[in-house]
N, C-alpha and C. Protein backbone atom coordinates (compact mmCIF):
# COMPACT_ATOMS: atom_id res chain seq x y z
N UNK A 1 -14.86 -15.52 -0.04
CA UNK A 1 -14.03 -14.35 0.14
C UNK A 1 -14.05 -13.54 -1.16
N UNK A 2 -14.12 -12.53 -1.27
CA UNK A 2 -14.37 -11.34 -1.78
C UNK A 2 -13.09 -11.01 -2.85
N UNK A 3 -12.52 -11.20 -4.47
CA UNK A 3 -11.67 -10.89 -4.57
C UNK A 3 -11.16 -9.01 -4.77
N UNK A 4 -10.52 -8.76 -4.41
CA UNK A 4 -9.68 -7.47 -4.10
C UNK A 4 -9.20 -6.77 -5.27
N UNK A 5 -9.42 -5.34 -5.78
CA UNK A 5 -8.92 -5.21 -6.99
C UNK A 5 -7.63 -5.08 -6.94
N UNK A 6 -7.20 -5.05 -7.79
CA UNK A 6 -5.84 -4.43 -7.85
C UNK A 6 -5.08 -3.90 -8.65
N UNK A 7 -3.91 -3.16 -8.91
CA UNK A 7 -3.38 -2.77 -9.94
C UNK A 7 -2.23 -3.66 -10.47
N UNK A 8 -2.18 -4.22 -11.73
CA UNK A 8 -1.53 -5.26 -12.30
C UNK A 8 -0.41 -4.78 -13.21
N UNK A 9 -0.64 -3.66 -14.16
CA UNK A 9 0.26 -3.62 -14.95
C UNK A 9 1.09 -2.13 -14.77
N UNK A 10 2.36 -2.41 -15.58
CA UNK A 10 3.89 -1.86 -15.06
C UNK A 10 3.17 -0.50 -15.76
N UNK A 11 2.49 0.06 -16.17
CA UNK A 11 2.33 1.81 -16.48
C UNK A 11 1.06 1.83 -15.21
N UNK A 12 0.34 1.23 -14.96
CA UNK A 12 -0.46 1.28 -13.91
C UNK A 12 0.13 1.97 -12.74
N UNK A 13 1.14 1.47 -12.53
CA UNK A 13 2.32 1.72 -10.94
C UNK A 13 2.77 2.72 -11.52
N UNK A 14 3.73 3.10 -12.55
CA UNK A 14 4.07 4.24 -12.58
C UNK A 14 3.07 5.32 -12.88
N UNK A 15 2.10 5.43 -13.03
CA UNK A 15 1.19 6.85 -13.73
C UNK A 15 1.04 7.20 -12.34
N UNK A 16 0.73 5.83 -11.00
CA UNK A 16 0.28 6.22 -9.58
C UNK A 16 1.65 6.61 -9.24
N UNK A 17 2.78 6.22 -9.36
CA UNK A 17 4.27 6.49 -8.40
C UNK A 17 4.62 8.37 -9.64
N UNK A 18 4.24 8.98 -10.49
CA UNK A 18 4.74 9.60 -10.97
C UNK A 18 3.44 11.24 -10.94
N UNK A 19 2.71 10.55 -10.40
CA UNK A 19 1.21 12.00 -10.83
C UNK A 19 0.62 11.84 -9.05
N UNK A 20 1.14 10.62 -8.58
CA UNK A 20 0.09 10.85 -7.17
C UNK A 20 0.75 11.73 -6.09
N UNK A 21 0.52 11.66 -5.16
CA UNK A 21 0.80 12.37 -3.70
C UNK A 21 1.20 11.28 -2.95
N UNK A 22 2.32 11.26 -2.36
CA UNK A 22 2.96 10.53 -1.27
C UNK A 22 2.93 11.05 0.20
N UNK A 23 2.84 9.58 0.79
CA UNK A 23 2.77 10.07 2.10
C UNK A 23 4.20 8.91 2.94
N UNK A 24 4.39 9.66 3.51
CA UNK A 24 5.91 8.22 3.96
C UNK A 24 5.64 8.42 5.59
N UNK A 25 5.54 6.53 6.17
CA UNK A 25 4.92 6.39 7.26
C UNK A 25 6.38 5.91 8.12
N UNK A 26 6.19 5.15 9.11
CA UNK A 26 7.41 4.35 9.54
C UNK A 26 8.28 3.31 8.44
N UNK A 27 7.47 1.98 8.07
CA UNK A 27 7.73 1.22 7.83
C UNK A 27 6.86 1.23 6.20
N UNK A 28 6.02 2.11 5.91
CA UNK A 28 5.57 1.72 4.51
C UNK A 28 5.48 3.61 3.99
N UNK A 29 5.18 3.83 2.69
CA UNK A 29 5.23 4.80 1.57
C UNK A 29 3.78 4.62 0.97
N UNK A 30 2.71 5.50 0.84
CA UNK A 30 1.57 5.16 0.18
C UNK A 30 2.09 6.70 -1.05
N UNK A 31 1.26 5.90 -2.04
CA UNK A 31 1.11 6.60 -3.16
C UNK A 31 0.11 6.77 -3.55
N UNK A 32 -1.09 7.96 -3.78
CA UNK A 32 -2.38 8.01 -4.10
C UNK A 32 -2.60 8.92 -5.08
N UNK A 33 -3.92 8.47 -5.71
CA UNK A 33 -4.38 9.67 -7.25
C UNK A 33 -5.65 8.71 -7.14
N UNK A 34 -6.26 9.75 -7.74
CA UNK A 34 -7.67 9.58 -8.12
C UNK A 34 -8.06 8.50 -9.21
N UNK A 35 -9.60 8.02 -9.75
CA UNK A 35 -9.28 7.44 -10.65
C UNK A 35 -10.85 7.44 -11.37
N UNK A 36 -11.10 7.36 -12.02
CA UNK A 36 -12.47 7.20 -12.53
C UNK A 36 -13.76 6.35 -12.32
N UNK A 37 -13.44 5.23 -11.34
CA UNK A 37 -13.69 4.25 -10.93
C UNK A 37 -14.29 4.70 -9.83
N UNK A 38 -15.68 4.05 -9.09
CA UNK A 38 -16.40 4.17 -7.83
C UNK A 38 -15.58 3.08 -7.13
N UNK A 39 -14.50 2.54 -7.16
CA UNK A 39 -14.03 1.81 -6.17
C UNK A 39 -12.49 1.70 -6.51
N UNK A 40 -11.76 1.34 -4.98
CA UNK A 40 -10.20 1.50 -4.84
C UNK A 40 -9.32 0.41 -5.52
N UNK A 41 -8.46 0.85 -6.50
CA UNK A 41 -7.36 -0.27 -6.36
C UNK A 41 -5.94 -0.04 -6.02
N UNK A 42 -5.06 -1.12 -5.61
CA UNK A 42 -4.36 -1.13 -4.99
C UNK A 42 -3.14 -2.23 -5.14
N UNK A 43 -2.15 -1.45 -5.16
CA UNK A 43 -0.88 -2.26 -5.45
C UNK A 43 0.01 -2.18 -4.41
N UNK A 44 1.04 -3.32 -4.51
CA UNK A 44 1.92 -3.23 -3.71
C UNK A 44 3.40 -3.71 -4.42
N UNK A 45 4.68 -2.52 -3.86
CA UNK A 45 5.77 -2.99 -4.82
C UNK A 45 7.10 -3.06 -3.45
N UNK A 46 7.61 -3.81 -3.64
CA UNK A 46 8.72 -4.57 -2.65
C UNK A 46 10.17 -4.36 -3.62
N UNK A 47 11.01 -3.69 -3.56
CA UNK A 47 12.06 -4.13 -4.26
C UNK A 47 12.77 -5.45 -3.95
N UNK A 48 13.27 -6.13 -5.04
CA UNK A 48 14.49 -7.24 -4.58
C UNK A 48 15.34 -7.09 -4.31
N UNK A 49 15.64 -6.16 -4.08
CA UNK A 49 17.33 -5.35 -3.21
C UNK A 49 17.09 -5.49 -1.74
N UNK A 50 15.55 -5.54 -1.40
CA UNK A 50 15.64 -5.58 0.01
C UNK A 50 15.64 -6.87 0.92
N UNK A 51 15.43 -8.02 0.27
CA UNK A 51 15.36 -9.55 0.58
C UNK A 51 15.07 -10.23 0.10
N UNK A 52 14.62 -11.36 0.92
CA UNK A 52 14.79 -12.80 -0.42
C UNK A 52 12.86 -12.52 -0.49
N UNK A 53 12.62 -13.36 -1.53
CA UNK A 53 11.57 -13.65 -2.39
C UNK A 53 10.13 -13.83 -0.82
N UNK A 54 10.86 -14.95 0.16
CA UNK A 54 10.03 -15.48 0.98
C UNK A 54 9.45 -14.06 1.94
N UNK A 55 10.73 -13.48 2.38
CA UNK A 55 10.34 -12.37 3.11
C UNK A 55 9.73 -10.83 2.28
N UNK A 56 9.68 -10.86 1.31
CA UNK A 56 9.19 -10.15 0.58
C UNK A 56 7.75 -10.52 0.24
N UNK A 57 7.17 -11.80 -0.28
CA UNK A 57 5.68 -11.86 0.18
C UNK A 57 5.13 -12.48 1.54
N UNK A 58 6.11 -12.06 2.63
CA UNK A 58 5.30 -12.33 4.10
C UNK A 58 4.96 -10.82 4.42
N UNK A 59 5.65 -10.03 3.87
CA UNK A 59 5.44 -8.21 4.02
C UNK A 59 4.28 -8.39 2.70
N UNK A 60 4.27 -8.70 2.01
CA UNK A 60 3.00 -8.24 0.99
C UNK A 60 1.44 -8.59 1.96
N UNK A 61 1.76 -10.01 2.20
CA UNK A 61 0.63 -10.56 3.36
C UNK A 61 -0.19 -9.72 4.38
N UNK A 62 1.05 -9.31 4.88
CA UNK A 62 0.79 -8.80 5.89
C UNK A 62 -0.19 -7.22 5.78
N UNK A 63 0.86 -6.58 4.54
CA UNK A 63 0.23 -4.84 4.13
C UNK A 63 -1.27 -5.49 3.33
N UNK A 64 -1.42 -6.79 3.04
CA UNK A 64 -2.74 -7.02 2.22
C UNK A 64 -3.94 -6.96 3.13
N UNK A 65 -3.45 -7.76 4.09
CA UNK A 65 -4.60 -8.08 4.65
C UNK A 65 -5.12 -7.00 5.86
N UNK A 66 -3.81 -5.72 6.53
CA UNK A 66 -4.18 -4.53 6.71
C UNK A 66 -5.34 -3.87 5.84
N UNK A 67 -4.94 -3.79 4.63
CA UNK A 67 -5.49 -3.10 3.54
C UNK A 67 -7.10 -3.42 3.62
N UNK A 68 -7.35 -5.26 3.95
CA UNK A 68 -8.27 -5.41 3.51
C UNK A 68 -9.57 -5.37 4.93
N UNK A 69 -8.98 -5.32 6.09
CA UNK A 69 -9.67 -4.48 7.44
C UNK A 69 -9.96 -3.12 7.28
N UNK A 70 -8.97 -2.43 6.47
CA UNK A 70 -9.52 -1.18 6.28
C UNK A 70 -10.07 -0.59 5.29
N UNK A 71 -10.36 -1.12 4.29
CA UNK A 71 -10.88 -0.98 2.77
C UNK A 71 -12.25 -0.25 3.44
N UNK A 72 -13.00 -1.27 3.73
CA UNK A 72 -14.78 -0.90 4.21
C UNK A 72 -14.48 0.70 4.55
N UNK A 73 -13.68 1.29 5.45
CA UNK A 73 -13.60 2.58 5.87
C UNK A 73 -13.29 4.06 4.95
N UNK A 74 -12.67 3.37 3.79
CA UNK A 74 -11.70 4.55 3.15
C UNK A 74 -12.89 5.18 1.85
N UNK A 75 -12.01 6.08 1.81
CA UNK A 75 -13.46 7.00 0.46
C UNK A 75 -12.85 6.46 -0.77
N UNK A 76 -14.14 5.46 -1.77
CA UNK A 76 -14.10 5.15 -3.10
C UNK A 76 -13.35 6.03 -4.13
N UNK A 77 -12.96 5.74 -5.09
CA UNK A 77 -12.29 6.41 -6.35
C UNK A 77 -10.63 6.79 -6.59
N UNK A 78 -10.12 6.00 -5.93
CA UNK A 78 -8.59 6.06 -5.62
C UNK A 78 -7.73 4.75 -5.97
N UNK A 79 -6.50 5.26 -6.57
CA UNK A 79 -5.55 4.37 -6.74
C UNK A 79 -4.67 4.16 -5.80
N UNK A 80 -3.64 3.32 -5.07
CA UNK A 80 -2.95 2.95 -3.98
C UNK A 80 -2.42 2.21 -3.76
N UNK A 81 -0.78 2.96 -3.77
CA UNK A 81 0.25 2.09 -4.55
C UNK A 81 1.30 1.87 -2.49
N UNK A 82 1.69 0.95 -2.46
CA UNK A 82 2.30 0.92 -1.09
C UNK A 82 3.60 0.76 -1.38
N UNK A 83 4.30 1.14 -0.72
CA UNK A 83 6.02 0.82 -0.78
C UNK A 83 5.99 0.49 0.14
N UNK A 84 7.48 -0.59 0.54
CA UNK A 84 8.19 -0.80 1.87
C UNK A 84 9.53 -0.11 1.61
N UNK A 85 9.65 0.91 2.98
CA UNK A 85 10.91 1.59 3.32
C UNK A 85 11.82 0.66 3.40
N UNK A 86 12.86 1.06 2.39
CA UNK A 86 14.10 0.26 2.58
C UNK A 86 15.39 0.35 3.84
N UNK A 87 14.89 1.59 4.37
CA UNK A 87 15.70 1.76 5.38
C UNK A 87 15.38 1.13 6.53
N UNK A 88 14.64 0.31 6.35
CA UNK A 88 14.08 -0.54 7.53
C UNK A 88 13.95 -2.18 7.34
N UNK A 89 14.48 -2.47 8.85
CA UNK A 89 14.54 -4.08 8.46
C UNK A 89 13.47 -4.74 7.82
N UNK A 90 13.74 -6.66 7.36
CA UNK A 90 12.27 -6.54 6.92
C UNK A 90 11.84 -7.37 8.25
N UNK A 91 13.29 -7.89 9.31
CA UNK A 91 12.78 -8.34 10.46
C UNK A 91 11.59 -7.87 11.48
N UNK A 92 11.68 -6.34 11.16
CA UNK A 92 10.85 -5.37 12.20
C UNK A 92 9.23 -5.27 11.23
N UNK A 93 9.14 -6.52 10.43
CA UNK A 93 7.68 -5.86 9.78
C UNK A 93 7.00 -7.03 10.76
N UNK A 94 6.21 -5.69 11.36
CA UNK A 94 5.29 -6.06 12.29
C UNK A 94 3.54 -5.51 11.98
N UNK A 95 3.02 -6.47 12.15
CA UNK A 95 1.54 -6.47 11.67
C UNK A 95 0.92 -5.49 12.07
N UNK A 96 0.89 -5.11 13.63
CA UNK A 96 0.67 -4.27 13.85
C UNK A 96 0.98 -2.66 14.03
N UNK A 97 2.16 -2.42 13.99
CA UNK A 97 2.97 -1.11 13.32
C UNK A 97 2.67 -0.94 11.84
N UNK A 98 2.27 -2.03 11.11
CA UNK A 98 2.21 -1.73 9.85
C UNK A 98 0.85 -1.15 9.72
N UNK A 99 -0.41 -1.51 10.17
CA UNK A 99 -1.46 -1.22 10.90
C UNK A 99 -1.74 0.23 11.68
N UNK A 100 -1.01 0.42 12.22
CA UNK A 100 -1.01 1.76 12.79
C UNK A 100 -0.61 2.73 11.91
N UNK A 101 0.71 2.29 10.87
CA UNK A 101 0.92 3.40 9.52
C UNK A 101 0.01 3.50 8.84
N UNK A 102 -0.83 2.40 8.22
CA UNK A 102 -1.74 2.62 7.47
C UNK A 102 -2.84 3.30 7.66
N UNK A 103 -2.90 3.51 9.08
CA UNK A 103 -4.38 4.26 9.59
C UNK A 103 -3.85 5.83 9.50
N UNK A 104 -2.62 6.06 9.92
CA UNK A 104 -2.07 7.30 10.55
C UNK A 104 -1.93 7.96 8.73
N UNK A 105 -1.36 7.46 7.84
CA UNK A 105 -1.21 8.10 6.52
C UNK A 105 -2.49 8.02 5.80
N UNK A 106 -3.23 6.97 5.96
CA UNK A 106 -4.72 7.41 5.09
C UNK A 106 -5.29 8.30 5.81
N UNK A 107 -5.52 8.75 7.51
CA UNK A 107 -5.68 10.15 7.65
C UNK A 107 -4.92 11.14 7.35
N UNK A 108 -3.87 11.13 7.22
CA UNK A 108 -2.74 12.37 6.75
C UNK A 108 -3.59 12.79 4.92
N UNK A 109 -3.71 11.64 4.14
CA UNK A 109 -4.11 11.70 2.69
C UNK A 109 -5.71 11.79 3.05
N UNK A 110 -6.82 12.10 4.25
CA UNK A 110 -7.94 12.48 4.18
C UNK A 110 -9.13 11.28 3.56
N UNK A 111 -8.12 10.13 3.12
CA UNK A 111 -9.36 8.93 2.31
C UNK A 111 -10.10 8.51 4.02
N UNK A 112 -9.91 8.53 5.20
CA UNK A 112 -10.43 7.81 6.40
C UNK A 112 -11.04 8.83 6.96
C-alpha cells in the first residue's frame, strides 16, 4: 500500500485554513491552495470539542480512505485541509454521505 502524503505541521494547516478557498459541504469543510509540488497533500483536523478521541479517528478513517478512492481523479499541485462540521452529529458520519460531499465540493473547487 502506497503511503499518502500529508500535511503534518501546525503552520502547514494554518497557511492552508488562512490563504485557501473554502468550500462547506453537508458533513465536512474542504480548504484548498495551491502548492509547488506536482502532487496533493492533505490534512485532516477534528476538534476535541466535538467527541471523544475514538469517534474522532473513526471520522478521520473514514474522510481518509474517501480521499484515497478519489485521489487518482483530482488535478496535482494542491493542498487539502478537511474539517468536520460541528453542527453535525458525529453519529450521522456516514461513509457514504461523506463520499458524496467529497465528490460534490471537489467539483464546486474544479480539482475533479
Amino acid at each position: 500500500m502506497k503511503k499518502m502524503q500529508t500535511l503534518k505541521k501546525n503552520y502547514e494547516f494554518e497557511n492552508v485554513l488562512k490563504q485557501g478557498k473554502f468550500y462547506v459541504g453537508k458533513q465536512i469543510t474542504i480548504y484548498i491552495t495551491k502548492n509547488k509540488e506536482d502532487k496533493n497533500l492533505f490534512g485532516i483536523a477534528i476538534s476535541k470539542k466535538t467527541c471523544t478521541a475514538v469517534k474522532r479517528n473513526m471520522i478521520k478513517r473514514k474522510i481518509r480512505e474517501n480521499y484515497r478512492l478519489l485521489q487518482k481523479d483530482l488535478k496535482k499541485g494542491y493542498n487539502i485541509v478537511f474539517l468536520w462540521n460541528k453542527k453535525n452529529s458525529v453519529n450521522s458520519a456516514n461513509f457514504h454521505i461523506i463520499k458524496e460531499d467529497m465528490i460534490n465540493l471537489f467539483k464546486k473547487a474544479g480539482l475533479l
